[in-house]
Protein backbone atom coordinates (compact mmCIF):
# COMPACT_ATOMS: atom_id res chain seq x y z
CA UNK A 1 216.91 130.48 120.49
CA UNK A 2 215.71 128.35 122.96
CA UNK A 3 213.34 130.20 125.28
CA UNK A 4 210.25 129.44 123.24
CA UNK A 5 210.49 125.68 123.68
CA UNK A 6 208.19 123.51 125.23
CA UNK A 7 210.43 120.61 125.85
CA UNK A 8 213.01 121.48 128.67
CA UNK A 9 216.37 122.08 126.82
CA UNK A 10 219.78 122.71 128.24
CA UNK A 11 220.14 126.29 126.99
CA UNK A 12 216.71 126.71 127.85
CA UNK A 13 217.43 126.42 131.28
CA UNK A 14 220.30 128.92 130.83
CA UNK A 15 218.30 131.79 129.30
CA UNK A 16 215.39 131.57 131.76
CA UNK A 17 218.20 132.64 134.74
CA UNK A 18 218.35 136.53 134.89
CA UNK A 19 222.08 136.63 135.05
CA UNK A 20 223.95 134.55 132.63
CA UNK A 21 226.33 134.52 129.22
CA UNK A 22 224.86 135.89 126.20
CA UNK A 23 227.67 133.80 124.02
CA UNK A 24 227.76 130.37 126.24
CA UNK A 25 230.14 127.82 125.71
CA UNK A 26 229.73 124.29 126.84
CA UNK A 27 232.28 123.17 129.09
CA UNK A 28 234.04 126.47 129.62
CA UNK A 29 236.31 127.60 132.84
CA UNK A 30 235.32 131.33 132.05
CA UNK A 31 233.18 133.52 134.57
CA UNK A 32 231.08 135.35 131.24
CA UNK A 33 227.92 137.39 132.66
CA UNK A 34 227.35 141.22 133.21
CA UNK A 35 228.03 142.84 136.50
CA UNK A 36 226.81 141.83 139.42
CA UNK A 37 224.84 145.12 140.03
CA UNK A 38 222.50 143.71 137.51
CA UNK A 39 221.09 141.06 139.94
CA UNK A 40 217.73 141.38 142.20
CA UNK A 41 217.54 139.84 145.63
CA UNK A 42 216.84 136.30 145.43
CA UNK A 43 217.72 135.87 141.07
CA UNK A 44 219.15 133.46 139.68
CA UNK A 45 222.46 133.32 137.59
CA UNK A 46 223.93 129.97 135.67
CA UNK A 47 227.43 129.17 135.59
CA UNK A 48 229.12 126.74 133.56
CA UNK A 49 229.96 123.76 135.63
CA UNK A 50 233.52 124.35 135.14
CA UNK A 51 233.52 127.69 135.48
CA UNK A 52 232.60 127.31 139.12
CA UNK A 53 235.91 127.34 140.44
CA UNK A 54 236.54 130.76 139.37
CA UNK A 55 232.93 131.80 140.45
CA UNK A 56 234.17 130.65 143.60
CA UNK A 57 237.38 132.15 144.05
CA UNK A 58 236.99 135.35 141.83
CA UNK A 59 232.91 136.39 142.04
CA UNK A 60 230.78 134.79 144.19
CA UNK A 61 231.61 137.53 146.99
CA UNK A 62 231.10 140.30 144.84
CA UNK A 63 227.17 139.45 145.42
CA UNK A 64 225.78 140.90 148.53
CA UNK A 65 222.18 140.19 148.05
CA UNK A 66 220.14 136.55 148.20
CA UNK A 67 220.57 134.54 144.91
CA UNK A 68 219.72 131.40 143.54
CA UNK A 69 223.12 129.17 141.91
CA UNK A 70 221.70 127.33 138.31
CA UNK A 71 224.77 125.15 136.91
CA UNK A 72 225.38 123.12 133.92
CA UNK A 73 226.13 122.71 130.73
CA UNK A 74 228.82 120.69 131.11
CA UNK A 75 229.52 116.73 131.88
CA UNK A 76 231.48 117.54 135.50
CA UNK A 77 229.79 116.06 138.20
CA UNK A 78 229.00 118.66 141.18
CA UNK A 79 230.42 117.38 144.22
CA UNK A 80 233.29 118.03 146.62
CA UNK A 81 235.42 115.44 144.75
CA UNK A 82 235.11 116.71 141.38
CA UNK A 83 235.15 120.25 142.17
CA UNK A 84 237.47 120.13 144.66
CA UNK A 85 236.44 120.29 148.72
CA UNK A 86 236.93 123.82 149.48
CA UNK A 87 235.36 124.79 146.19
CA UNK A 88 232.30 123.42 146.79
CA UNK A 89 231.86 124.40 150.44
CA UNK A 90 232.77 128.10 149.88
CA UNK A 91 229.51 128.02 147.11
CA UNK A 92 227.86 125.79 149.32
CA UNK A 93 227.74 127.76 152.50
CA UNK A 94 227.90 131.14 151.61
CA UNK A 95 225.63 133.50 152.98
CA UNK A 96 224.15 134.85 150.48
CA UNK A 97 223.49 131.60 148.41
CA UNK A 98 219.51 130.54 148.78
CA UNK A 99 219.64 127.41 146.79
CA UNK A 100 222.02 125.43 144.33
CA UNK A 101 220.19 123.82 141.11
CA UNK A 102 222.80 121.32 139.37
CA UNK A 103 223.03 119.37 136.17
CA UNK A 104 224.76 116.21 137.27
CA UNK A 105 224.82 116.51 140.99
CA UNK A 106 226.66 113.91 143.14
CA UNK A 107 226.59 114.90 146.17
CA UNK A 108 223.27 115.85 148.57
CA UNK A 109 222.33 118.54 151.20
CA UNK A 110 219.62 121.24 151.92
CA UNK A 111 220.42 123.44 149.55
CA UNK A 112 221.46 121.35 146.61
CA UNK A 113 218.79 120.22 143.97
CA UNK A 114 218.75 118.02 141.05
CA UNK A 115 218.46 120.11 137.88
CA UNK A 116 217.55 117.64 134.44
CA UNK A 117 220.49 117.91 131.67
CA UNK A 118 217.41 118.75 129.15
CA UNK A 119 217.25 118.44 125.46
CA UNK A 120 220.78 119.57 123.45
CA UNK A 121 219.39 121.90 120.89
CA UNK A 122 222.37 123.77 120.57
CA UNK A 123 224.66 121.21 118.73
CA UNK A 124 222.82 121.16 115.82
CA UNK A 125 222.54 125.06 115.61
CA UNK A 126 226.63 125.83 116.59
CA UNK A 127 227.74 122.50 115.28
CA UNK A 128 225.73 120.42 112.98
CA UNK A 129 228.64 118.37 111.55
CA UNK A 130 229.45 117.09 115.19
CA UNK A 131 226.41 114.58 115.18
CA UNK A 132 226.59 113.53 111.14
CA UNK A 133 224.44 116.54 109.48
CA UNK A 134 225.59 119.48 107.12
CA UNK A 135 222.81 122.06 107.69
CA UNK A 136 221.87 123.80 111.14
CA UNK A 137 218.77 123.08 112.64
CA UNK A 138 216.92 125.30 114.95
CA UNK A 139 215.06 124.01 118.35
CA UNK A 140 211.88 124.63 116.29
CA UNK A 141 213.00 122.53 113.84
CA UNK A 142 214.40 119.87 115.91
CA UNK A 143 211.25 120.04 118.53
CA UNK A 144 209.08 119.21 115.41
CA UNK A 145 211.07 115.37 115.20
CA UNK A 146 211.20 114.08 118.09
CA UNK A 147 211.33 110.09 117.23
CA UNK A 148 213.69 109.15 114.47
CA UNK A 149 215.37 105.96 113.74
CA UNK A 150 218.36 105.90 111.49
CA UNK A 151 220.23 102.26 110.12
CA UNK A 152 222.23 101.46 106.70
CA UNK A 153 225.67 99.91 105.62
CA UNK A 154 227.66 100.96 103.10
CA UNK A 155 229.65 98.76 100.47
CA UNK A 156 228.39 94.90 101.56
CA UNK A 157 229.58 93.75 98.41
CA UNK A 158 228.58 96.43 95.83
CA UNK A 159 225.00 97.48 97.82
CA UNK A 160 225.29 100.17 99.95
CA UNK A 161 221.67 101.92 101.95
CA UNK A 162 220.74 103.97 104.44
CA UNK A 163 217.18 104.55 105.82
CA UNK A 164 215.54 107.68 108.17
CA UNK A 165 212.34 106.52 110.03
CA UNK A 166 210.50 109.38 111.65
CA UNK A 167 207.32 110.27 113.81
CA UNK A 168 206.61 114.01 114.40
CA UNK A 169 204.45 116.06 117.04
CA UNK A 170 204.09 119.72 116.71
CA UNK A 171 201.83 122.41 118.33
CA UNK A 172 202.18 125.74 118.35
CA UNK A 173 199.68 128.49 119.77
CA UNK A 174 199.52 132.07 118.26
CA UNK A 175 199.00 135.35 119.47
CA UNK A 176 195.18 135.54 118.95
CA UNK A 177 195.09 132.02 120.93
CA UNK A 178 194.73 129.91 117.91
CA UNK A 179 196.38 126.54 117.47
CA UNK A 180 197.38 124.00 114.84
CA UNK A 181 198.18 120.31 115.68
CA UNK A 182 200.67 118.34 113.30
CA UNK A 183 201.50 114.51 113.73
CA UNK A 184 202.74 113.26 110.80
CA UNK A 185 204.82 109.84 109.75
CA UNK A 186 207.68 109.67 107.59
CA UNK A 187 210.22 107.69 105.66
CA UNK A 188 213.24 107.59 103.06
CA UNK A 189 215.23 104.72 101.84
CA UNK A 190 218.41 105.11 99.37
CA UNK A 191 219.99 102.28 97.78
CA UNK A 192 223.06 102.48 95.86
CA UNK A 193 224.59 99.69 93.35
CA UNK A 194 228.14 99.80 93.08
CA UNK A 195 228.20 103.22 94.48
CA UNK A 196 226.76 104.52 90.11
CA UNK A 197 223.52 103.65 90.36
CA UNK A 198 220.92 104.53 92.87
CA UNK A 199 217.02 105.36 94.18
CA UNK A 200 215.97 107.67 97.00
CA UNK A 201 212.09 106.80 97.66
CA UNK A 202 210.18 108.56 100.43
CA UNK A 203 207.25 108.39 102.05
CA UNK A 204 205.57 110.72 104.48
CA UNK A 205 201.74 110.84 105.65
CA UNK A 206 200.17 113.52 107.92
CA UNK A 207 198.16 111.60 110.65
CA UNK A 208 196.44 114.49 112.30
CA UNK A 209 196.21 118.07 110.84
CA UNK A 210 193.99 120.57 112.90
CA UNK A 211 193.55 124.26 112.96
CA UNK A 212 191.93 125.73 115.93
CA UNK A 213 190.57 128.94 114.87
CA UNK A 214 190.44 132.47 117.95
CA UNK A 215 186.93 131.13 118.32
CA UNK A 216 187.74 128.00 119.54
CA UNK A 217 186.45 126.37 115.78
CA UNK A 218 188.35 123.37 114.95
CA UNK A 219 189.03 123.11 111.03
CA UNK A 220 190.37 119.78 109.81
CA UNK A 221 193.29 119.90 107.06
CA UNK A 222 192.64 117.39 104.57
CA UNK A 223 195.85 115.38 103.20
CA UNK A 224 197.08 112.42 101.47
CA UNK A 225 199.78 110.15 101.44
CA UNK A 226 202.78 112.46 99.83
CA UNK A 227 205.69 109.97 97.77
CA UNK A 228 209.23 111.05 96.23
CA UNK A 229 211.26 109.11 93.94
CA UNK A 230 214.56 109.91 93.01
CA UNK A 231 216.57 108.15 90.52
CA UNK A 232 220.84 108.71 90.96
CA UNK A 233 223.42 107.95 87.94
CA UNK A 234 226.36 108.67 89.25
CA UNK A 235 228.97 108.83 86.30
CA UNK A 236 232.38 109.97 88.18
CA UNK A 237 233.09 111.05 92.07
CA UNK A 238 231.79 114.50 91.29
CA UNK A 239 229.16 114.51 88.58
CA UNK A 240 225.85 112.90 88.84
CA UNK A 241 222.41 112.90 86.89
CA UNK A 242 218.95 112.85 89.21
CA UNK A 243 215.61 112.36 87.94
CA UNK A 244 212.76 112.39 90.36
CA UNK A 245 209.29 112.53 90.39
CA UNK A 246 206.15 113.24 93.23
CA UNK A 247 203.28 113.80 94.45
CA UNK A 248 201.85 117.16 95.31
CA UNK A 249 199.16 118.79 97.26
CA UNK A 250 198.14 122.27 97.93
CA UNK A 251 196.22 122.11 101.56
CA UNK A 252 193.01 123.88 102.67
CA UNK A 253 190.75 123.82 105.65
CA UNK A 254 188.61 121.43 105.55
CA UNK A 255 188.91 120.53 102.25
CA UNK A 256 191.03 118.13 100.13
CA UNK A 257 192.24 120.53 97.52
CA UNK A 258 194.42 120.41 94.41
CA UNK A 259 196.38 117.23 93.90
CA UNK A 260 199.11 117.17 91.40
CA UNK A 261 202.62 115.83 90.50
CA UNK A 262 205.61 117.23 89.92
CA UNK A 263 209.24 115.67 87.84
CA UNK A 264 212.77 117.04 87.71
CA UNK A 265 215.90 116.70 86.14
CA UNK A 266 218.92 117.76 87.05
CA UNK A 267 222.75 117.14 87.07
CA UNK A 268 225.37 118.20 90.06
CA UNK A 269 229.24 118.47 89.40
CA UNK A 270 231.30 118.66 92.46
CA UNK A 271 228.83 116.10 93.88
């Protein structure tokens, strides 16, 4: 999922090692890649920070050629402390070790580099509801908002809000070389009164829209301000009736095209 990225990620780093697990868990003590056979001279393979006390003691010999140690994943610190002394210096010194990249590295020598922790795109893919949201997210998604600034309170007195403030960069290159550049602006407010009555209004405005054609042609995309306003009565704990309104906008190069409005109604039980 995240090979593709262009923002160093944390699984990133894992997938770009030839020799590493296909199902990774953060944190884990398990040893989880294919057979050692399955290396060149001089790859790399990644290892789960606490796993390296079994690589140590139960596969690191079974590698006779050159290979580069990638470790992470994990919030361990690599040194002889942590790891324990013997540990370290049997992964440390052994001869066919070339060089030992580490996500939160403590301790220094030759062979030991500082690897960054990188972006966590996994959470919200494996585990959304660990960091407050109910759908997953892929690292394209989450690379396309990449500023976003969250506040609210819930029940001063019978007001409750919460707000989402967000700035997004995106661009993405195709097969035939073309491009497309996206920065857009966006934000939502929701107030509730007395936890019955409330209004979701949002607000987002594309700030630069360009399509680079294979010919190296760039095409503007025309767009205005987009708005959504949702109005909430809330009659029990589990039924509600929404009506919202907006603002729509088919897009076209180099053109501003189709502008429109849309309104809904609608009720949700179990809400």
């Amino acid at each position: 999922m995240e090979s593709y990225q262009k923002i160093v990620s944390s699984r990133g780093i894992l997938c770009s090692c030839d020799l590493y697990s296909r199902a990774p868990t953060s944190s884990t003590p398990h040893v989880e890649f294919g057979e050692s056979g399955e290396l060149a001279s001089g790859g790399s393979i990644y290892c789960c920070t606490d796993a390296l006390e079994n690589f140590a003691n139960g596969v690191i010999d079974e590698f006779s050629m050159p290979f580069v140690l990638v470790s992470g994943d994990s919030d361990t610190v690599v040194s002889p402390r942590t790891l324990g002394q013997g540990v370290f210096e049997k992964i440390l010194t052994h001869p066919t070790l070339l060089r030992w990249y580490a996500q939160n590295l403590g301790a220094a020598g030759e062979e030991l580099h500082f690897l960054p922790i990188g972006v966590d795109y996994h959470t919200m893919w494996t585990r959304p509801h660990l960091v407050g949201y109910t759908v997953r997210r892929s690292a394209f998604e989450q690379e396309r908002v990449l500023f976003d600034v969250r506040f609210g309170m819930v029940d001063r007195g019978p007001i409750s809000f919460t707000s989402a403030t967000g700035l997004s960069f995106q661009n993405e290159t195709y097969s035939d070389n073309a491009s497309t550049k996206l920065v857009s602006f966006g934000t939502t407010w929701r107030l509730f009164y007395d936890r019955t009555y409330g209004i979701n209004v949002g607000v987002n405005k594309r700030l630069t829209y360009e399509f680079t054609d294979a010919a190296n042609q760039v095409h503007e995309i025309p767009s205005d301000l987009s708005y959504s306003v949702l109005f909430v009565f809330r009659q029990a704990m589990n039924f509600a009736w929404e009506f919202g309104f907006s603002n729509a906008q088919s897009l076209k190069l180099g053109e501003n095209w189709r502008n429109g409005w849309s309104w809904n109604l609608q009720w949700h039980f179990l809400y």
